[in-house]
Protein backbone atom coordinates (compact mmCIF):
# COMPACT_ATOMS: atom_id res chain seq x y z
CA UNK A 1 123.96 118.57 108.96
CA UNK A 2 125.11 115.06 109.64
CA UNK A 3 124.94 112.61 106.13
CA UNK A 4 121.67 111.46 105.11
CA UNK A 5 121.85 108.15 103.56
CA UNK A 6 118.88 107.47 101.15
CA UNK A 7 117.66 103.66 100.11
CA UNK A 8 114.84 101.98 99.37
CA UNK A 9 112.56 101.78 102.21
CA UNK A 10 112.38 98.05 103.36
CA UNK A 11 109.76 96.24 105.65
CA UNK A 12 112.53 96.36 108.28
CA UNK A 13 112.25 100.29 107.65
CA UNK A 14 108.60 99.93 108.39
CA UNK A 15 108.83 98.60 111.70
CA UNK A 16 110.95 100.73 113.02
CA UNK A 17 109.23 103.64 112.21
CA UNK A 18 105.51 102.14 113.26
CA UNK A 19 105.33 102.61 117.05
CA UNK A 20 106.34 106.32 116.06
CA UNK A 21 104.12 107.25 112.57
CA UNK A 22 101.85 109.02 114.18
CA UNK A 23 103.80 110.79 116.77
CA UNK A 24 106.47 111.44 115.77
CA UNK A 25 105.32 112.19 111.73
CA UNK A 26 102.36 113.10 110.29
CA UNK A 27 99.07 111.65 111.78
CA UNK A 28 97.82 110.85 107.85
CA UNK A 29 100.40 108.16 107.88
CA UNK A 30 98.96 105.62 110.07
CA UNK A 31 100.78 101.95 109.84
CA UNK A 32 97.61 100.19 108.03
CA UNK A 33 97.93 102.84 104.73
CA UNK A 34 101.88 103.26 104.48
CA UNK A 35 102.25 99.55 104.90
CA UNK A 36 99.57 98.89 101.88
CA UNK A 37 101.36 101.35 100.10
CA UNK A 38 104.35 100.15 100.21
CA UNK A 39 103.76 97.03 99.59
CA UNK A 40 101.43 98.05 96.65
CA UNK A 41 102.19 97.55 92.70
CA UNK A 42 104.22 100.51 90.84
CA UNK A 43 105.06 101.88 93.95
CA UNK A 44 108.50 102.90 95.14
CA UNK A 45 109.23 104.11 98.60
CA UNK A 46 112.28 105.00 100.19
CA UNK A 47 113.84 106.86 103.05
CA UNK A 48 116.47 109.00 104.41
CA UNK A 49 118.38 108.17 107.56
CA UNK A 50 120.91 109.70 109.77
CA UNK A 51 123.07 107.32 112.01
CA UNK A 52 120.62 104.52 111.37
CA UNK A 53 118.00 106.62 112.64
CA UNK A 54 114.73 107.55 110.18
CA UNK A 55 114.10 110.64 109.57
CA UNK A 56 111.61 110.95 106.90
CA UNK A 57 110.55 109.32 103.98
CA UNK A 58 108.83 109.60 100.25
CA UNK A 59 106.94 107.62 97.82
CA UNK A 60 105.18 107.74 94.65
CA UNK A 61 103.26 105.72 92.28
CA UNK A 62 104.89 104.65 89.01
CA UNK A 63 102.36 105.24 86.30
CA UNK A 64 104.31 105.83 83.15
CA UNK A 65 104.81 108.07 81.26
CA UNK A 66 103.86 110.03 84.72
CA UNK A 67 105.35 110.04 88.20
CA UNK A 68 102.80 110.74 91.26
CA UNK A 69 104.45 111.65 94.34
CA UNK A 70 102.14 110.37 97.32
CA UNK A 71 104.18 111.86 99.84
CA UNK A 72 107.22 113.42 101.34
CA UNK A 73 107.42 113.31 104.94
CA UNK A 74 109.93 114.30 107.63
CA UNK A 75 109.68 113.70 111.44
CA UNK A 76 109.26 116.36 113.01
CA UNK A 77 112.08 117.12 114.65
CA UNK A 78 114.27 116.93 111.73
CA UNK A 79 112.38 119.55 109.86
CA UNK A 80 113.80 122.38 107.89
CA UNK A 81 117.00 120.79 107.51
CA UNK A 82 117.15 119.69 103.96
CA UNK A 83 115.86 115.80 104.39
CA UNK A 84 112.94 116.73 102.24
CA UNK A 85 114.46 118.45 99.52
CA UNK A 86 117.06 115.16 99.25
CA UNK A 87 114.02 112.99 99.43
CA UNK A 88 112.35 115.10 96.76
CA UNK A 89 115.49 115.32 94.58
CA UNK A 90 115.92 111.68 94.52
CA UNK A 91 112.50 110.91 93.52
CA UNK A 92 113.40 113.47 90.49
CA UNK A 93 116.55 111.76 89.50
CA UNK A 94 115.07 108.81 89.37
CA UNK A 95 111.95 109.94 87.17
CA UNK A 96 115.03 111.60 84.93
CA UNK A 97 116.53 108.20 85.08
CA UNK A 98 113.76 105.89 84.15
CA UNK A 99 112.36 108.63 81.40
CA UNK A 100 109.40 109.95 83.51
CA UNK A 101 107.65 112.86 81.34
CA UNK A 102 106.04 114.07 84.01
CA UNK A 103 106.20 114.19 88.40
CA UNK A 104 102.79 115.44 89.52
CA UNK A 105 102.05 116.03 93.38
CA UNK A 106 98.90 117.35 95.60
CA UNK A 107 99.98 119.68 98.58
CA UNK A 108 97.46 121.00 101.28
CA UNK A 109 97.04 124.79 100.17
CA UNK A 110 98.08 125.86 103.43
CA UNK A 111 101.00 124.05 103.83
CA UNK A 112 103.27 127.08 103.37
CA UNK A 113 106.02 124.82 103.36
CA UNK A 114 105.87 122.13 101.25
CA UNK A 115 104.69 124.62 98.27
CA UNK A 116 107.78 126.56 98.74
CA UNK A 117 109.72 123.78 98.47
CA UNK A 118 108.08 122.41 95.44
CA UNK A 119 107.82 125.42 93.73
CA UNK A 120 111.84 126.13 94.38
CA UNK A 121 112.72 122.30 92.72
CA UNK A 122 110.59 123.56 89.38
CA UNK A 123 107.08 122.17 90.30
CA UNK A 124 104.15 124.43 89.05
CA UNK A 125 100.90 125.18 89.65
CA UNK A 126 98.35 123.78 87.17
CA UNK A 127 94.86 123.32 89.32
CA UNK A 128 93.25 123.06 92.27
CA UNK A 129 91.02 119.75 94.02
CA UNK A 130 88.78 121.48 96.26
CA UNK A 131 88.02 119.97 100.06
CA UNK A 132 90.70 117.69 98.94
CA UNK A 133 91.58 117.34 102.76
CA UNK A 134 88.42 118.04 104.37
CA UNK A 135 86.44 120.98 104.31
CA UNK A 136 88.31 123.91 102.88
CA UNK A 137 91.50 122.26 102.74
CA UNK A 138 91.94 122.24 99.45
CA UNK A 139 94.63 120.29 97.45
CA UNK A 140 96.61 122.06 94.79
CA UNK A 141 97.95 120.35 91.70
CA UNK A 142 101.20 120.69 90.78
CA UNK A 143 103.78 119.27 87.66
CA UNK A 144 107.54 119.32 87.03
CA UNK A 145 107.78 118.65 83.93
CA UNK A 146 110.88 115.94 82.72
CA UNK A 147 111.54 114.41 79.69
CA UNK A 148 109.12 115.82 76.83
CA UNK A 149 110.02 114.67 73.47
């Protein structure tokens, strides 16, 4: 795999990747709500990029002592390659950094995927948000925990 190159994900980051959100992502991520997220307080986005090019990108919401990870997303074409597991790693060293207690996510119960590769970074199961994503797509809950005192 080529270098990724992760930084915080600019405005300049957002238009290049609008025209293709939808398409070329995930079709939650339509330009209205990522753009009000990233722009939103306690918020930190950032993304991964190969040659220039996009190729996925993560964000959470900075509620101390807790981190909430709102998403991790990789285009398409560029899955299974690693870019999420750097995105997700990041996001960790920086909750490590800033003395985080706690990183808590929601992943679509089916999404085979994703919950394999939280589970492998040391995320853990702790409940379930039913019809979380529509009718019987459930969220689960799930914590890695940090720094506990």
């Amino acid at each position: 795999m080529e270098k990724i190159e992760i930084t915080k994900m600019t405005l300049d980051d957002f238009e290049q990747i609008k025209p293709i959100l939808t398409t070329d992502f995930d079709d939650f991520w339509v330009p209205h709500l990522l753009k009000s997220e990233l722009m939103g307080e306690h918020k930190i986005y950032m993304v991964a990029k190969q040659n220039q090019e996009i190729v996925g990108f993560a964000g959470a919401m900075l509620n101390f002592p807790d981190l909430e990870i709102m998403n991790v997303v990789v285009k398409k074409t560029q899955r299974r390659k690693g870019i999420g597991k750097l995105l997700l790693e990041k996001l960790i060293e920086m909750a490590q950094k800033h003395h985080f207690e706690n990183i808590f996510l929601e992943v679509n119960e089916t999404n085979q995927m994703a919950k394999g590769l939280y589970e492998k970074v040391g995320f853990e199961y702790i409940g379930l948000r039913k019809n979380y994503y529509g009718e019987n797509q459930h969220a689960r809950i799930m914590v890695k925990k940090i720094n506990n005192l």
